[in-house]
Each structure stands twice: as structure tokens, then as C-alpha cells.
Protein backbone atom coordinates (compact mmCIF):
# COMPACT_ATOMS: atom_id res chain seq x y z
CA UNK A 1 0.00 0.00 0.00
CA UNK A 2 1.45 3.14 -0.83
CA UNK A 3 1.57 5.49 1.40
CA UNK A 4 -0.27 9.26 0.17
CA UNK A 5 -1.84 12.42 0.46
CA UNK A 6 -5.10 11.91 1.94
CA UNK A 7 -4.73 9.09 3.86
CA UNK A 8 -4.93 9.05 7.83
CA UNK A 9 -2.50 7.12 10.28
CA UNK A 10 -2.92 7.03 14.16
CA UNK A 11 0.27 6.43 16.30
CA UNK A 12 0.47 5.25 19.78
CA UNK A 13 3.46 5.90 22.16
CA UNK A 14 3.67 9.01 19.31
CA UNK A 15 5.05 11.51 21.71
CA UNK A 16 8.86 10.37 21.21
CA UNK A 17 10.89 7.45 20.14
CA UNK A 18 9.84 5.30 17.49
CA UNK A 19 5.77 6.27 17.42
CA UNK A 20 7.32 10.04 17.06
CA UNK A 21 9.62 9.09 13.69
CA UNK A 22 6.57 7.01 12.49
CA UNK A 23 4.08 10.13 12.91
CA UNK A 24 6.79 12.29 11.23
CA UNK A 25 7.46 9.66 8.54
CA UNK A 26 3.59 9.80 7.72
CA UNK A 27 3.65 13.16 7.66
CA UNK A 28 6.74 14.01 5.18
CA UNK A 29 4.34 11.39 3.07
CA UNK A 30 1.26 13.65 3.00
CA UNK A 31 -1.02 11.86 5.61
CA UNK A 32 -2.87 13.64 8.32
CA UNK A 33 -1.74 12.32 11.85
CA UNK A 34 -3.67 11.45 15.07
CA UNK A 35 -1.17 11.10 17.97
CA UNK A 36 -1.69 9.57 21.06
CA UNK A 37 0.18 9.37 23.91
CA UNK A 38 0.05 9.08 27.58
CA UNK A 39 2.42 11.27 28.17
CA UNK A 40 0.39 15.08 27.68
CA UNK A 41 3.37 17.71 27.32
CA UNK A 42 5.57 15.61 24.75
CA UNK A 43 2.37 14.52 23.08
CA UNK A 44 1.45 18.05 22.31
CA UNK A 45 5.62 19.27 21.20
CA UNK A 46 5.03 16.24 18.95
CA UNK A 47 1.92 17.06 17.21
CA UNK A 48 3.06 20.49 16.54
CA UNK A 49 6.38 18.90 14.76
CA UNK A 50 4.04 17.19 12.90
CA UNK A 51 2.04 19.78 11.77
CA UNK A 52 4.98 22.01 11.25
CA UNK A 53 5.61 19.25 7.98
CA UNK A 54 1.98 20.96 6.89
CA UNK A 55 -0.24 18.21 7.39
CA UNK A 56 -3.04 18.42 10.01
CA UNK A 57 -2.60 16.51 13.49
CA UNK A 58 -4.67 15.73 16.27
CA UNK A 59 -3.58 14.75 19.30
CA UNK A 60 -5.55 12.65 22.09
CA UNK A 61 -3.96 11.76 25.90
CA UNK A 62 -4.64 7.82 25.23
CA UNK A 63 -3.50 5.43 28.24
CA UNK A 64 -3.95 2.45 25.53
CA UNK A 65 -4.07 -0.13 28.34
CA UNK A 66 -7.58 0.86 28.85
CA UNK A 67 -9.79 0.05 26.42
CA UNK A 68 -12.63 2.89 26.75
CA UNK A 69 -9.26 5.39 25.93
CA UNK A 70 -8.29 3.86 22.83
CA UNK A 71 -11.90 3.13 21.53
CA UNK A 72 -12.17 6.95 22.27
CA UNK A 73 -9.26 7.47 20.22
CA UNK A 74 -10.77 5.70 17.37
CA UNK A 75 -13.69 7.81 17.49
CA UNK A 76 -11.63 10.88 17.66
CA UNK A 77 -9.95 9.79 14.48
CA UNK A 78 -13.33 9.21 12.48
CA UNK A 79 -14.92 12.27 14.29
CA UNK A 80 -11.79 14.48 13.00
CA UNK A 81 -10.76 12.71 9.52
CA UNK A 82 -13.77 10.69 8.70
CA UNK A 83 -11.27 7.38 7.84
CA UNK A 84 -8.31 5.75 9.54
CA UNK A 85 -5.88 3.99 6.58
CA UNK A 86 -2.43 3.35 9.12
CA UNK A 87 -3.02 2.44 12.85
CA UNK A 88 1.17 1.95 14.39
CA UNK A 89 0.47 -0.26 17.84
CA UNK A 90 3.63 1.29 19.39
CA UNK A 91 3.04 2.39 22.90
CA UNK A 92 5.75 0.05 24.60
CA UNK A 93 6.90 0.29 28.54
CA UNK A 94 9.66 -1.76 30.23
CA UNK A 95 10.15 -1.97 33.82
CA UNK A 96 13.29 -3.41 35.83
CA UNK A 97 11.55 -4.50 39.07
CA UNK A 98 12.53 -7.80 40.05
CA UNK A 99 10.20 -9.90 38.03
CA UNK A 100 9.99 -13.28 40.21
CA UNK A 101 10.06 -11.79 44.11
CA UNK A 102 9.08 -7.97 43.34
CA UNK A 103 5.64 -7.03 43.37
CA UNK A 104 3.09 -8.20 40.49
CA UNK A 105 2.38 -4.41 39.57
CA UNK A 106 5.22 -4.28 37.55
CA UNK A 107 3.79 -7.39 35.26
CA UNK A 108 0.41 -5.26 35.22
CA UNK A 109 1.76 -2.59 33.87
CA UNK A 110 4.40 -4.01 31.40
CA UNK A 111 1.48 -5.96 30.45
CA UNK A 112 -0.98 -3.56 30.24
CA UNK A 113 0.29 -1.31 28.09
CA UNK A 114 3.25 -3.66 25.99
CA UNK A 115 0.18 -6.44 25.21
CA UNK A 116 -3.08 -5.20 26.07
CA UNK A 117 -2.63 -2.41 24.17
CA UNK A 118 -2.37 -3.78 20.68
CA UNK A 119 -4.99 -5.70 21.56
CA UNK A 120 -7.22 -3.00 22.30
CA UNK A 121 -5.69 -1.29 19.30
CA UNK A 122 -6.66 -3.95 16.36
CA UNK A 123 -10.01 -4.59 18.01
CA UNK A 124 -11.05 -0.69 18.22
CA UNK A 125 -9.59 0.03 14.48
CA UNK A 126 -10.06 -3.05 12.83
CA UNK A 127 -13.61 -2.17 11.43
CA UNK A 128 -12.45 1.40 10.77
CA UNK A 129 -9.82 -0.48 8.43
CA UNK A 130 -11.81 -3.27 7.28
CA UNK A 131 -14.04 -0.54 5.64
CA UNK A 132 -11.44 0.98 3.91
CA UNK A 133 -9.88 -0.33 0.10
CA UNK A 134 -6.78 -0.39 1.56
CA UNK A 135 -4.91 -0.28 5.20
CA UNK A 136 -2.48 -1.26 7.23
CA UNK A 137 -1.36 -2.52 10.89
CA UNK A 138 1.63 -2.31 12.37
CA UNK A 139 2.36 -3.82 15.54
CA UNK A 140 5.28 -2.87 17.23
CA UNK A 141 7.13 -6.06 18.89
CA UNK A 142 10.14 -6.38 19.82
CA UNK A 143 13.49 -8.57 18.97
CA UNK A 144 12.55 -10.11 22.51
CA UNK A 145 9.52 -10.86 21.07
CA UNK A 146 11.77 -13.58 19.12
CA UNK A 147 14.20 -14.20 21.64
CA UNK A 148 13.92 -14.10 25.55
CA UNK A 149 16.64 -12.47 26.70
CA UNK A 150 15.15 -8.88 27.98
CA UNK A 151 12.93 -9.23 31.07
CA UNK A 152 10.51 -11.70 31.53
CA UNK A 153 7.17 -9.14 31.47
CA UNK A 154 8.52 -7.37 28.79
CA UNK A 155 9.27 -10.81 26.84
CA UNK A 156 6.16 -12.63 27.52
CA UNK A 157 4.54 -9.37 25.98
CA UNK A 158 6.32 -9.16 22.64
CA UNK A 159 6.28 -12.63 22.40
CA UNK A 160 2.13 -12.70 22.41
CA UNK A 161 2.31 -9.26 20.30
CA UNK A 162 4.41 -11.10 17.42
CA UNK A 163 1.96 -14.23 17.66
CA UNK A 164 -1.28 -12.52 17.46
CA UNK A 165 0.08 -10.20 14.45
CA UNK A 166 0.64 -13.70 12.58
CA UNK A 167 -2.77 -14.68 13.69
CA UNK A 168 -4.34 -11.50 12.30
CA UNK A 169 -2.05 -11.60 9.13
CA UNK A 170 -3.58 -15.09 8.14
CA UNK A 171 -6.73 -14.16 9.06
CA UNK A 172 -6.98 -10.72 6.82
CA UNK A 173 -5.37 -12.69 4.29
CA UNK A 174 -8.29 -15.64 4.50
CA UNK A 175 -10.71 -13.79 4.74
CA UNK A 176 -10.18 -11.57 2.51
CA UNK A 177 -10.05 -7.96 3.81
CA UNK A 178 -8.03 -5.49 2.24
CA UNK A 179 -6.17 -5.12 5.67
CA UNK A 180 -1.83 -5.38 5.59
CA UNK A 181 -0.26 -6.57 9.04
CA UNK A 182 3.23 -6.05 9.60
CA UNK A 183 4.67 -6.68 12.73
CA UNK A 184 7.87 -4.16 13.90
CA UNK A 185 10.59 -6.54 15.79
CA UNK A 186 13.63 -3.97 16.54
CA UNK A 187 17.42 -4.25 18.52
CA UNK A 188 18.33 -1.37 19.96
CA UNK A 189 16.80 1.75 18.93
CA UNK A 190 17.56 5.24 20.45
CA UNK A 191 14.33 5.78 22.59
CA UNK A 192 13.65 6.47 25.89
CA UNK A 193 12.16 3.05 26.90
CA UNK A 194 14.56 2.70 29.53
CA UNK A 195 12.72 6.00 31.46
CA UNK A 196 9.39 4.32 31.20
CA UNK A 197 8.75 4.54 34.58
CA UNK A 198 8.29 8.54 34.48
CA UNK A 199 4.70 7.15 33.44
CA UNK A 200 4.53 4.92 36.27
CA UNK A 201 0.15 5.16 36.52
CA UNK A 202 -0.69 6.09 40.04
CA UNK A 203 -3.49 3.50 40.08
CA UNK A 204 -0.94 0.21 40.54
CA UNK A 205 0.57 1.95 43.94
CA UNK A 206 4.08 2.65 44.42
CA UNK A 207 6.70 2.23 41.46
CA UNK A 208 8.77 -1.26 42.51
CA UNK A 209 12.37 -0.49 42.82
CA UNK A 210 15.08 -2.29 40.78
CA UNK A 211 16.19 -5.46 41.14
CA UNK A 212 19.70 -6.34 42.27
CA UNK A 213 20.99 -7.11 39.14
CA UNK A 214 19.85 -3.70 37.77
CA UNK A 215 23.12 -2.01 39.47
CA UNK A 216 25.24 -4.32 37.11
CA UNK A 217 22.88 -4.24 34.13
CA UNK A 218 21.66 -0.54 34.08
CA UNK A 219 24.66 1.34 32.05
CA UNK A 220 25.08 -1.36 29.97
CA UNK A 221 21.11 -1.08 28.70
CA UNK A 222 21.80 3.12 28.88
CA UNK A 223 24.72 2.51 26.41
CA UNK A 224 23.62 0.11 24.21
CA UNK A 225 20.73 2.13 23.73
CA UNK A 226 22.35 5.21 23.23
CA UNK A 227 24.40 3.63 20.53
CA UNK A 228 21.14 2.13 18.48
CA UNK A 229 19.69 3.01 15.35
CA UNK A 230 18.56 6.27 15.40
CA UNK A 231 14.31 6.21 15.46
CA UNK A 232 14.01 7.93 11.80
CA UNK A 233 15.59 4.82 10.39
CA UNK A 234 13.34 2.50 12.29
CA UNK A 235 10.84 4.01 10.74
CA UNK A 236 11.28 4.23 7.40
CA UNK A 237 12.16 0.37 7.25
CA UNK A 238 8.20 0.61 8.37
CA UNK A 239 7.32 2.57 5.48
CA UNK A 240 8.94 0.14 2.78
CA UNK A 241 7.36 -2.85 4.68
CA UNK A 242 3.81 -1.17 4.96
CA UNK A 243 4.23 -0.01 0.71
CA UNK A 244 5.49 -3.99 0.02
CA UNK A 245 3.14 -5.09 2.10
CA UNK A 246 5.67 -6.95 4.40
CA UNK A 247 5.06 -8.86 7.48
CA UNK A 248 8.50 -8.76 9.17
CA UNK A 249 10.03 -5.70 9.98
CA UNK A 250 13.64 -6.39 10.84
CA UNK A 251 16.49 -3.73 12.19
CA UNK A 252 19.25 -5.97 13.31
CA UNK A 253 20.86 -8.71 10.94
CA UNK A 254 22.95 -9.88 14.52
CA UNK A 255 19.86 -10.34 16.37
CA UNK A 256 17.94 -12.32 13.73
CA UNK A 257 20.72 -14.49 13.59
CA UNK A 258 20.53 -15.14 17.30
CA UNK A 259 16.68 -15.43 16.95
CA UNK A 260 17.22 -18.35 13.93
CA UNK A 261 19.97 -20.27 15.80
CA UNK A 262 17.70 -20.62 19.06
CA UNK A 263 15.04 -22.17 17.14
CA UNK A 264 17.48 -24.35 15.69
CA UNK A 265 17.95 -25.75 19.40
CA UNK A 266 14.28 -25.95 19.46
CA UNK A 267 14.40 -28.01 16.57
CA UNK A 268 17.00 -30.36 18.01
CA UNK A 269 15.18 -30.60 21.20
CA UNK A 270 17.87 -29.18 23.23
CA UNK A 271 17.76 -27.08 26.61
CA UNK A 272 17.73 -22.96 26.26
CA UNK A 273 21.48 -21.30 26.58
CA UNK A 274 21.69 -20.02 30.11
CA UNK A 275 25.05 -17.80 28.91
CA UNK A 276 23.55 -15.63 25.62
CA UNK A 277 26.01 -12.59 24.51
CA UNK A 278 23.91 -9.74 23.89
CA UNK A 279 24.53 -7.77 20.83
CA UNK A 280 26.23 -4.37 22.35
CA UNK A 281 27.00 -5.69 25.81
CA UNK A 282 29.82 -7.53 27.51
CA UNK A 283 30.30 -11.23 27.05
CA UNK A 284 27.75 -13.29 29.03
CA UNK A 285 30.62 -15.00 31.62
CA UNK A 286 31.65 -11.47 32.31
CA UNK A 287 28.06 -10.17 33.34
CA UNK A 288 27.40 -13.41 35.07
CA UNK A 289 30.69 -12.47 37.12
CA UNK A 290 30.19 -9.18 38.08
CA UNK A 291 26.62 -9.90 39.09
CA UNK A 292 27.80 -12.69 41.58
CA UNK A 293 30.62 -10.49 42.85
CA UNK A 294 27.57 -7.59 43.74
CA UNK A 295 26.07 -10.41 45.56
CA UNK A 296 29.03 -11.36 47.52
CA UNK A 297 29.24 -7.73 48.46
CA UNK A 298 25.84 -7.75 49.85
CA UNK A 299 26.27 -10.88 51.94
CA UNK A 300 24.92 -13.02 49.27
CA UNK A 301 21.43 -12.91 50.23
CA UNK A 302 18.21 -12.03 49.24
CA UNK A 303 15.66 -10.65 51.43
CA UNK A 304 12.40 -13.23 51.75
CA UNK A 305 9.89 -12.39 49.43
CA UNK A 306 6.38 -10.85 51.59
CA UNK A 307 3.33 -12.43 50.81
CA UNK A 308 0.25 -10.71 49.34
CA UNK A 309 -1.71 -8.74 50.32
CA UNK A 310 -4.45 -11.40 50.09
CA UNK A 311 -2.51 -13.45 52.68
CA UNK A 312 -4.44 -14.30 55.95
CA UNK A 313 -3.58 -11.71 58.34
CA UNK A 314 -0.69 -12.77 60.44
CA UNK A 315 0.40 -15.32 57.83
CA UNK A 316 3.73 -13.41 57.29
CA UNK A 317 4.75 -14.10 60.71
CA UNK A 318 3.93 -17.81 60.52
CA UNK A 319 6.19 -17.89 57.01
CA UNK A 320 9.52 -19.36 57.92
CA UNK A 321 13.09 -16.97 56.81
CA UNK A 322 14.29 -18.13 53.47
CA UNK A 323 17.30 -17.12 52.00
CA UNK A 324 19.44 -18.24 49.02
CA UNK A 325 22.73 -17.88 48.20
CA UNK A 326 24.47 -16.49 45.13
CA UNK A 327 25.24 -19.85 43.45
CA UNK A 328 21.65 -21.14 44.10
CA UNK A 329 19.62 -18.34 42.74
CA UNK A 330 19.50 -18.72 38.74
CA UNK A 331 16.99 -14.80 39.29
CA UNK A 332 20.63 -13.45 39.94
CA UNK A 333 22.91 -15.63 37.88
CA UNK A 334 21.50 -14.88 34.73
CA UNK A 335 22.34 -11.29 32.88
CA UNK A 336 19.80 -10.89 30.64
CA UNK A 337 17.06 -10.31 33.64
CA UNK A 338 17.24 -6.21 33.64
């Protein structure tokens, strides 16, 4: 589908990163632009860059985890432009709270917004596209959505967004709708995805602190994302995919690689690689090191993990001390948990 005057796009996570290149990419094409972000202040600088290209924008505070906002930004879109063509699923949040004994808000949240929200996204728009001769979905994934090696939240969530974009591909394509699917799986990108928690949503209570291993794993993340293709790029690989019609959306030939050798151990039936060398970071066995020599330094302990808050009360004080050591706890052992 080529991409033209006239046409509409909406953009979640719009107000930087990769949803801002995407609205600015649809704009230097001629389309108008409805932004959406939760984020109000950057969400309004961005639709005015937008416009500044001389298309029109509209912009609409969308928390896209619920699903009254985002069928209220579909209804903004029709209500302003009369047709969506391009809908970009890209609102994306990671969080580095201890995934296994920190609290479950930090799953709600990654999950919320990371899965539930391109759920809530096809369902709202799909009709609006449907009716149209020709659109286009794009779901923004993530290379973790092809190999676990991020958090476990944030993996489980890209992992379900790249399956249900193949789901939806094969069913547009069956049925016979005039709606493309691509689905965007980046490396690392120069975004601010590492800040996600400046959104934190007052509703899920306080925001969980890091985990240990964050104190070994933080500047490495900062770098590597620092370093990554800049967001203009990203996006104009999502431009040639949506006019080709293109399901995959690729940025990193290193990180495919990784993703088709693990499914070659799939394929052979073998155990998953507990020492994986990120693209960008330091060797696994280093990481590995420096996160058991932090744990030495703190006694080698972890603290014993409290019990919900649906517990019986009392139970906490009938729950015996458990510790584990260094050696014994794979949470700590392994690098890639951030």
C-alpha cells in the first residue's frame, strides 16, 4: 500500500521514540496524523512537529491499556478525519523490578500497556480499516519478542504481540479484507524506553524499585541504547514494509541471527542457553561475574519475598526466613534479567 496524500494514520506511544519518527514519517508522506500518547506535554511538542511538515494533526492523551481510551481514540480519528488507513500499535513500557520476588504491579503494567494495548488497538480500528480499500497494521514487537533475553514481562509481551500479528495476518489474508499486518521486531533503537517509569500510573501503587541485578545491568542497557539506530531509520524500514506489504520488519541482521539459531535448538530438542552474549553488551561469563561479585558484596542474600496482600492476616509471621545464596539463585545468575 502506498503510502499518500489523503490518507490518515494514528500512532500510539507518538510523543517520542519510534511512534514520534513514524508520525513524522507519515507526515513528510502527506497523511494527516492522530497522535496519542500518555504522556500530555511531549504529546502536544510532537503534534506540533508534525504539523509544522503541513499536514493536520490531532492529538488525544490515550492510556492504551484501557480500552474505553483507545476506543475513544478511534472515534476521535473518524470524528476528526472521517477514515483511519495506518493504525502503528507502538506504545511500549519496560520496567526493571525484580520480576519473580518484586511485586506483580510491575507485570500489570508491562502488560498492560506492551500487550493489552495492541490488543485493544486492532479490536477498536479493525472495522475502521476493514471498511477501507486499503490499510495497514503495524504492531510494534520487539526482537525479545523472538528471543527471551530482555525481562521476563517485557518478553512474555512481545512474544504474544508477534503471535497474534501472525494470527491477524492469516486471518486478513483468509478472509479476505483489504487489511496489511506487519509486525515491527527492533534491537536497539535510540528511545527512551529505559525511562518508562516517568509514566509509572498512580493506580498500581508505588513504582517497585530495581532489582539487584539492575546495578550491574543498568549502564550497559543506557549505552547500548544510546548507541542504536537512530528512530528515523526504524521508521522508514516501516514505510517500505507497509508499501510492500511486508510482514517482518527487521532492524538488526545480529539479532535475527541469534533469533534463527535458538530455534534451531528448538528443533533439536535441546535445553535454552543459560550464557547468551547480547549484541552491544559484555560477554555473558563477564556479566554473570560481576553480578555474583555484587552479591558477595551484599552478603549473598536475598531478602524473603512478603506475601500478598491477600494473605491471611498474620500469615507473614507464621512464614519461615528463606534465604538463598548467590550460586543457588539462577533470578541473579543470569544477565539478561534487567
Amino acid at each position: 500500500m502506498e503510502l499518500s496524500a489523503g490518507m490518515v494514520a494514528v500512532v500510539t506511544g507518538a510523543g517520542s521514540g519510534i511512534g514520534l519518527a513514524l508520525a513524522e514519517r507519515f507526515g513528510r508522506a502527506g497523511l494527516d496524523v492522530v497522535l496519542a500518547d500518555v504522556e500530555e506535554p511531549a504529546l502536544r511538542a510532537a503534534a506540533q512537529k508534525v504539523a509544522d511538515l503541513g499536514v493536520k494533526t490531532l492529538a488525544v492523551p490515550t492510556d492504551v491499556s484501557d480500552e474505553a481510551a483507545v476506543n475513544a481514540l478511534a472515534a476521535a480519528a473518524v470524528d476528526r478525519f472521517g477514515a483511519v488507513h495506518v493504525v502503528c500499535n507502538n506504545a511500549g513500557v519496560t520496567s526493571d523490578a525484580d520480576p519473580w520476588f518484586g511485586p506483580v504491579s510491575a507485570w500489570k503494567w508491562v502488560l498492560g500497556v506492551n500487550l493489552w494495548g495492541v490488543i485493544h488497538g486492532i479490536r477498536a480500528f479493525l472495522p475502521l480499516l476493514a471498511a477501507q480499500r486499503q490499510s495497514h497494521i503495524v504492531n510494534t514487537a520487539s526482537i525479545a519478542g523472538l528471543i527471551p533475553a530482555t525481562s521476563p514481562s517485557y518478553d512474555a509481551a512481545k512474544h504474544a504481540v508477534v503471535a497474534m500479528s501472525e494470527d491477524l495476518y492469516r486471518a486478513m489474508k483468509v478472509a479476505g479484507l483489504p487489511v496489511g499486518v506487519s509486525v515491527l521486531c527492533p534491537g536497539w533503537v535510540r528511545t527512551g524506553i529505559y525511562q518508562a517509569k516517568r509514566n509509572w500510573p498512580a493506580s498500581l501503587g508505588e513504582v517497585p524499585p530495581p532489582a539487584l541485578t539492575a546495578q550491574v545491568s543498568t549502564s550497559y542497557v543506557e549505552r547500548v541504547i544510546s548507541e542504536g539506530m537512530a528512530p528515523a531509520a526504524v521508521a522508514d524500514l516501516v514505510a517500505d514494509a507497509i508499501a510492500a506489504d511486508r510482514f517482518w520488519v527487521f532492524t538488526d541482521t545480529e539479532f535475527t541471527r541469534m533469533a534463527l539459531e535458538r530455534w534451531q535448538r528448538i528443533a533439536d530438542g535441546l535445553n535454552p542457553e543459560t550464557e547468551i552474549d547480547v549484541p552491544g553488551f559484555p560477554p555473558a561469563k563477564q556479566l554473570i561475574a560481576e553480578i555474583r561479585q555484587l552479591l558477595a558484596g551484599l552478603g549473598g542474600e536475598l531478602q524473603p519475598v512478603r506475601p500478598a496482600r491477600s494473605s491471611p492476616a498474620g500469615a507473614a509471621d507464621r512464614l519461615p526466613v528463606q534465604r538463598w545464596s548467590s550460586a543457588e539463585c539462577s533470578l541473579d545468575s543470569d544477565p539478561r534479567v534487567w
